[in-house]
Protein backbone atom coordinates (compact mmCIF):
# COMPACT_ATOMS: atom_id res chain seq x y z
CA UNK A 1 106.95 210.49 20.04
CA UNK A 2 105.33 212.24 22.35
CA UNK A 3 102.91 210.54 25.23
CA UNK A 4 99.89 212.29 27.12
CA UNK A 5 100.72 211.07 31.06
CA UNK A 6 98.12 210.56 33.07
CA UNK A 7 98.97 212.47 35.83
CA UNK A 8 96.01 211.75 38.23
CA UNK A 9 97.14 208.10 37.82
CA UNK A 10 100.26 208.56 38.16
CA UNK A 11 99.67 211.36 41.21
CA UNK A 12 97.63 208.29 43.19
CA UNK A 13 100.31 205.51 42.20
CA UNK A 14 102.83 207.29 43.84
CA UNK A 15 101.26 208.12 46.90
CA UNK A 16 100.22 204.08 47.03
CA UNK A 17 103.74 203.66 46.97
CA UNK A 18 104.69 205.91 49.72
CA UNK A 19 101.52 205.21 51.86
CA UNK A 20 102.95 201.76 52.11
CA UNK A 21 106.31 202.16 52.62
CA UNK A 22 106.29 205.62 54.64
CA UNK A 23 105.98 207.20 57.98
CA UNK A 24 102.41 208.09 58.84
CA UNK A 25 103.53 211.33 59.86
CA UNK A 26 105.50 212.09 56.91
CA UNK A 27 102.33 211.11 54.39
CA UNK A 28 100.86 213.20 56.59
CA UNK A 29 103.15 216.37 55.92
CA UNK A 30 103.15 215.17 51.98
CA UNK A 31 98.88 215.71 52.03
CA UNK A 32 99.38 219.09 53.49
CA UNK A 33 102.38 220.14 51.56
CA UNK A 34 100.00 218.81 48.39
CA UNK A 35 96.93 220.97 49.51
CA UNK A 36 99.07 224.01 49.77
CA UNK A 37 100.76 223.48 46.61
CA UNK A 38 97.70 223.32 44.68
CA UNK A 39 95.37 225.53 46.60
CA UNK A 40 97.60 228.34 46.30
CA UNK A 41 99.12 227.86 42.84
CA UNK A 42 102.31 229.15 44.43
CA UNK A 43 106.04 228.43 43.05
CA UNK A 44 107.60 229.32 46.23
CA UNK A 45 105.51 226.33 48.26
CA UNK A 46 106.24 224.17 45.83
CA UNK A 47 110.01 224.59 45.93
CA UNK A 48 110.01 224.94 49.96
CA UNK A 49 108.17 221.44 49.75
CA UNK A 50 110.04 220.13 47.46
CA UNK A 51 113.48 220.52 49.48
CA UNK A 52 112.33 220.01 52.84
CA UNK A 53 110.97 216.12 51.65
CA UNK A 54 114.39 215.31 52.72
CA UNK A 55 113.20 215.97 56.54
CA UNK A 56 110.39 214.02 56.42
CA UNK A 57 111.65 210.87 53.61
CA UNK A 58 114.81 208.73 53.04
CA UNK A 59 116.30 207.70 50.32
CA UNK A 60 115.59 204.02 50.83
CA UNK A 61 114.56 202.19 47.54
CA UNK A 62 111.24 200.96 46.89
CA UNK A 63 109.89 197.58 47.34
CA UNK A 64 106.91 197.89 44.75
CA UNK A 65 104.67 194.10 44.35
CA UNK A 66 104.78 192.98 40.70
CA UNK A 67 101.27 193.87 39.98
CA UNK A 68 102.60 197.52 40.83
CA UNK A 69 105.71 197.04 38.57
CA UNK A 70 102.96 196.11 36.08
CA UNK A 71 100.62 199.12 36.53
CA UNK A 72 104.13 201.44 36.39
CA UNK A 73 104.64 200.04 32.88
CA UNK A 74 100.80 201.01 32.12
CA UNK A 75 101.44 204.50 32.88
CA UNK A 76 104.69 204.67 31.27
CA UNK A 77 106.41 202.27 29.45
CA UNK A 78 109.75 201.36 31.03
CA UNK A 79 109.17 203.16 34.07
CA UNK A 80 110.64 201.63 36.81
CA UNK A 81 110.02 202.56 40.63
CA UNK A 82 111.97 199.49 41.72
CA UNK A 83 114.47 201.99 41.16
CA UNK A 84 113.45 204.73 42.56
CA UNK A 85 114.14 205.96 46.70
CA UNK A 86 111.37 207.22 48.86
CA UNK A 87 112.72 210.74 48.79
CA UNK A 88 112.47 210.96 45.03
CA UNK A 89 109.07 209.57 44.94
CA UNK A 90 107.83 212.11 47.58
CA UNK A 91 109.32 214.80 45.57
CA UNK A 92 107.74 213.62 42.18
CA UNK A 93 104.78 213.15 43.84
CA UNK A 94 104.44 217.05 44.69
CA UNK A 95 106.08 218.34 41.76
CA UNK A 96 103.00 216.24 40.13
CA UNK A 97 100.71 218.71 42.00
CA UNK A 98 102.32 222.09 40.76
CA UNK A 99 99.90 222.78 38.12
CA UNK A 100 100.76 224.94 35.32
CA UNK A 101 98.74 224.79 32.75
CA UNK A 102 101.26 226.87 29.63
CA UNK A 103 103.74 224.78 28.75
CA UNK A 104 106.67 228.08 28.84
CA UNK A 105 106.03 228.38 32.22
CA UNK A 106 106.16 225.14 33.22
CA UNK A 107 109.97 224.51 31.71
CA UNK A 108 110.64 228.12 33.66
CA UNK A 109 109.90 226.79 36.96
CA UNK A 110 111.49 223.57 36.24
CA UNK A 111 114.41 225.06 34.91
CA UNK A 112 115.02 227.09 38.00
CA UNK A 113 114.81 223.62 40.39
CA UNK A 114 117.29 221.95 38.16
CA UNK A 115 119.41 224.88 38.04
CA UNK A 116 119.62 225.59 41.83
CA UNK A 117 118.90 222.21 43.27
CA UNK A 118 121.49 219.59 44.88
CA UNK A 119 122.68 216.60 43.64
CA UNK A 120 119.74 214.44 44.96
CA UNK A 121 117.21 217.32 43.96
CA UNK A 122 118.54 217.32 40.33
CA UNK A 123 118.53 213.07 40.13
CA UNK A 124 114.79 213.11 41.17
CA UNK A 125 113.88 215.43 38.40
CA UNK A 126 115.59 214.12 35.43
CA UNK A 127 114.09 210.53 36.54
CA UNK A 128 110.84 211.98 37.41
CA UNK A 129 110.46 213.82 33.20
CA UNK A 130 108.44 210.61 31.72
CA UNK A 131 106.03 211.28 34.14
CA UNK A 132 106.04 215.22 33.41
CA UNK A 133 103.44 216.71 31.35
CA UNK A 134 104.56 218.76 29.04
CA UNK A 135 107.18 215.52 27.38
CA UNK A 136 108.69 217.20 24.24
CA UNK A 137 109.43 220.82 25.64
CA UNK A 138 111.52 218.70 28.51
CA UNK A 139 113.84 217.25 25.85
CA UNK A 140 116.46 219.77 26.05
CA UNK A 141 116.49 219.90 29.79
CA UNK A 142 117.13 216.25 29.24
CA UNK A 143 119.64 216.49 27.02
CA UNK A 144 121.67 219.41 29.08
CA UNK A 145 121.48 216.84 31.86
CA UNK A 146 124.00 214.68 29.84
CA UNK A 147 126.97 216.86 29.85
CA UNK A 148 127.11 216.15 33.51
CA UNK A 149 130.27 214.64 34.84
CA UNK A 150 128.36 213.62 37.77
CA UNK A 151 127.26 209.74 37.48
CA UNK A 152 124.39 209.54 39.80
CA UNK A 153 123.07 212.70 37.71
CA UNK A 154 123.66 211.06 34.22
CA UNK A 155 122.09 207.96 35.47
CA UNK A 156 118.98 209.45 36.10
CA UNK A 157 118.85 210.64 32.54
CA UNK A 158 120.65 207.31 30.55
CA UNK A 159 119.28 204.44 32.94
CA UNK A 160 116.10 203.29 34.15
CA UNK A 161 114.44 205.99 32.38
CA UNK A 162 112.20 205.50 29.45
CA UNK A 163 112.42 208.89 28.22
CA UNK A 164 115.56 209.11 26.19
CA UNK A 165 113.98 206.06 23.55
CA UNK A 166 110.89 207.86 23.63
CA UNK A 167 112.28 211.60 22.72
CA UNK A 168 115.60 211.88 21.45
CA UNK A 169 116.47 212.11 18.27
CA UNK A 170 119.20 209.42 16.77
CA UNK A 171 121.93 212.33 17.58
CA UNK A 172 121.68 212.77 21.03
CA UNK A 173 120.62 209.02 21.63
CA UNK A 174 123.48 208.31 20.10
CA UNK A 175 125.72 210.54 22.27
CA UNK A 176 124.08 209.33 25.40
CA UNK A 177 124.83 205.69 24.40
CA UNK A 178 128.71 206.48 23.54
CA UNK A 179 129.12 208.54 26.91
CA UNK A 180 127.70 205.40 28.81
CA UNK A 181 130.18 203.78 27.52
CA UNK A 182 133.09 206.26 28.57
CA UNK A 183 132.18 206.03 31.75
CA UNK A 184 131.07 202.46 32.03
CA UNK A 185 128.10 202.67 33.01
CA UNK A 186 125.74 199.17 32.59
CA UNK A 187 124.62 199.58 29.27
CA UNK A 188 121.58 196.77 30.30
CA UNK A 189 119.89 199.56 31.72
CA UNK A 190 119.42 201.62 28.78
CA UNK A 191 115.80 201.51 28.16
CA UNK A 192 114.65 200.82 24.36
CA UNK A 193 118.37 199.91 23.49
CA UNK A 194 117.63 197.33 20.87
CA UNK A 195 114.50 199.47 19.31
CA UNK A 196 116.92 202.35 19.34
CA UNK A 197 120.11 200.81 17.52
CA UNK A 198 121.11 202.31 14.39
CA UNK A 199 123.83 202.12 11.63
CA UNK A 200 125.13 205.03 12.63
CA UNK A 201 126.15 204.33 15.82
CA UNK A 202 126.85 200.83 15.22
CA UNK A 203 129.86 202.51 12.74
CA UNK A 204 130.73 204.68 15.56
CA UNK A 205 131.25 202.10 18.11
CA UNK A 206 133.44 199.66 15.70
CA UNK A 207 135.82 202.30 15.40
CA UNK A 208 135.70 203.40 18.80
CA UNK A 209 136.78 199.50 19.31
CA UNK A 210 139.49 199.74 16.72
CA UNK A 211 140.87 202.57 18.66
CA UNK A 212 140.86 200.80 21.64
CA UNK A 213 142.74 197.55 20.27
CA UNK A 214 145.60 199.75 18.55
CA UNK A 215 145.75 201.23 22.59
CA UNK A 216 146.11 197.31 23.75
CA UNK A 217 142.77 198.05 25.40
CA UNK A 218 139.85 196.44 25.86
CA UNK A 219 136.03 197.53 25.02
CA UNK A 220 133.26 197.21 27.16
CA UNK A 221 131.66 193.89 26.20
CA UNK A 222 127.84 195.02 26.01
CA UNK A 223 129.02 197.20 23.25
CA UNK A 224 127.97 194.51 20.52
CA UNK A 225 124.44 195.02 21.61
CA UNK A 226 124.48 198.12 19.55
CA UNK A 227 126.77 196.58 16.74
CA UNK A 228 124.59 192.88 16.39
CA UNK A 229 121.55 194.09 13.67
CA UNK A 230 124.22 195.69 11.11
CA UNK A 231 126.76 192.83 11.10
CA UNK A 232 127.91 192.66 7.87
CA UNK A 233 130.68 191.41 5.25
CA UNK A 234 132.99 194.06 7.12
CA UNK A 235 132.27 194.56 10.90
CA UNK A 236 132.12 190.38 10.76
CA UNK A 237 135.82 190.93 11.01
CA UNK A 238 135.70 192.51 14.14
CA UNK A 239 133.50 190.29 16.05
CA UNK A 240 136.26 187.09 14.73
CA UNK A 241 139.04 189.53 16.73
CA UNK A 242 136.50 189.02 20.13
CA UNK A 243 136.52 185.23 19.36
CA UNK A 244 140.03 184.95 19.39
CA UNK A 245 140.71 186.98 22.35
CA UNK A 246 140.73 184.16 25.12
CA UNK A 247 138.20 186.40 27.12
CA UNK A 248 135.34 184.38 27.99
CA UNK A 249 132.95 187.54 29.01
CA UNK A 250 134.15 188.74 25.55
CA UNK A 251 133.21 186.06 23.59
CA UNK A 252 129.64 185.27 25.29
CA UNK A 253 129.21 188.85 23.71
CA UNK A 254 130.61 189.15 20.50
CA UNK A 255 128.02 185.76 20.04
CA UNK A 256 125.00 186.72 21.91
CA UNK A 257 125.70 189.78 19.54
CA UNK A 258 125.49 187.63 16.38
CA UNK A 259 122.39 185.21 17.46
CA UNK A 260 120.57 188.57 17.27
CA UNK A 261 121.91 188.90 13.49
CA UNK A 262 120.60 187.75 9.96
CA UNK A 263 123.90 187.46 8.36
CA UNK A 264 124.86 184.52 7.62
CA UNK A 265 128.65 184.15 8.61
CA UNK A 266 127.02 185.82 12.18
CA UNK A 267 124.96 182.47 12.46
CA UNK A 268 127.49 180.29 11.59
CA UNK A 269 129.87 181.64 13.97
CA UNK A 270 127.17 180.66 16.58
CA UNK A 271 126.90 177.41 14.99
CA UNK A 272 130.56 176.89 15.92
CA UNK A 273 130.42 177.63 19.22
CA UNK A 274 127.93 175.11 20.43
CA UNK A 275 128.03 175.33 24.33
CA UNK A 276 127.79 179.53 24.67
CA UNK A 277 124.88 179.34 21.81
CA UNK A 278 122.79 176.43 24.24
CA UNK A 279 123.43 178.78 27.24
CA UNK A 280 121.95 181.78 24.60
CA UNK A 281 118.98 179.84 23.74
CA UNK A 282 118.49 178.96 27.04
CA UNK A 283 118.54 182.54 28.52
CA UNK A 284 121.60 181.58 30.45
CA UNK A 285 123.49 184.17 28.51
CA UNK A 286 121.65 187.71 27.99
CA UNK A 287 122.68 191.52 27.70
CA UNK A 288 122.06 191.66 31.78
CA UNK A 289 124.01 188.31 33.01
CA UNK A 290 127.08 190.15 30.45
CA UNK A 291 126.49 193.76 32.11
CA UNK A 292 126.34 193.09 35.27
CA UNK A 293 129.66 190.25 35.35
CA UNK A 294 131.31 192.93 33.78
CA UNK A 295 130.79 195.43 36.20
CA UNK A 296 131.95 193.04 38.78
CA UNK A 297 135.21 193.12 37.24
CA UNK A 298 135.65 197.04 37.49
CA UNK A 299 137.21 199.00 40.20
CA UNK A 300 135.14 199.80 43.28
């Protein structure tokens, strides 16, 4: 699915943000660097802009009011600037103002930023591509952006960032979802996981676990997220293993995973379990309260 942005909303949202949060001088070297950018249509202003933000912004995250996490999720759902630094913002914000108008040339110019810029230069873009024009010819720039071994890079792509529901077909989603789990990254942060589940990768990640058991291994616990709408007469097995582990964090998953299922055995299992499916019901137990205890539990 592609989506239209509004970019002179989402050009004047920004700069709210910063104007609020920022140095008067440095809004005032943004407005310049802006009028420049667009006056003179020029690539080379742009990208001298673009990587001297860093002089004038920091990469402190921002504090956005709910009414402006509400108007974010008008422009684009998902998006999140509660996630997002100054520094990024500031550099989304021009980027914003580089107007080109044919599509080719656009991915050209953006091609050569992610291809020569740092580590923080290359996070800000793949955040900033929901609120790109130009949404489907970005996809494989997104996808390339995945093979990264570089987490703070791959987040920018897998977490917080609506675009990978939105554009992605179920073979790349699919990929992006099992290399979050490689790397452990908190799967609660996947935007439009549940809309996005499939039986494909629902088959993928049961054997993934199976391989992990024979290892004496654990799996990731938010991994029956993906597995809970295609519980069935087989996979049912699998989530009767979790029960019987002794792992508490295991077991608040394997059932949060079936109260989200039809299947009967699923329900029953919750049935069974009486004091982990009040705590479900309740919202005491959800995909986030499981993601982030488990990250607790990993190396820092």
């Amino acid at each position: 699915m592609d989506k239209i942005i509004d970019l002179d909303k989402a050009k004047a949202f920004l700069f709210e943000l910063l104007k609020q949060e920022s140095d008067p001088k440095s809004i005032e070297w943004l407005l310049l660097q802006k009028e420049k950018i667009q006056n003179e249509s020029s690539y080379l202003k742009f990208y001298m802009a673009f990587g001297q933000a860093s002089r004038y912004f920091k990469k402190y995250l921002l504090q956005p009011s709910e009414s402006q996490k509400n108007e974010a999720n008008t422009l684009v759902q998902g998006f999140r600037p509660d996630t997002w630094d100054q520094l990024q913002t500031a550099r989304t914000y021009l980027l914003l103002h580089f107007e080109e108008r044919d599509p080719t040339s656009w991915v050209t110019a953006m091609n050569k930023l992610f291809e020569t810029g740092d580590m923080h230069e290359q996070q800000s873009l793949y955040a900033a591509i929901p609120l790109m024009p130009f949404q489907k010819e970005m996809r494989d720039r997104a996808i390339e952006g995945l093979r990264t071994n570089i987490s703070s890079i791959f987040d920018a792509i897998a977490l917080n960032n609506p675009y990978p529901a939105a554009n992605f077909d179920e073979r790349a989603w699919n990929q992006m979802v099992i290399k979050s789990i490689f790397l452990l990254r908190p799967l609660y942060q996947i935007e439009g996981a549940d809309e996005r589940a499939n039986p494909q990768l629902a088959n993928i990640l049961i054997d993934f676990a199976h391989e992990r058991w024979a290892a004496g291994r654990k799996v990731m616990p938010e991994l029956w997220r993906f597995v809970a709408p295609f519980i069935n007469e087989e996979n049912i097995k699998d989530i009767e293993v979790v029960l019987q582990t002794g792992d508490l964090l295991q077991e608040k998953a394997a059932l949060l995973a079936c109260s989200k299922s039809s299947f009967e055995k699923a329900r029953n299992l919750l049935d069974e379990n009486h004091v982990i499916k009040e705590a479900i019901e309740t919202g005491g137990i959800t995909w986030e309260s499981i993601g982030k205890e488990f990250q607790e539990t990993l190396p820092k």
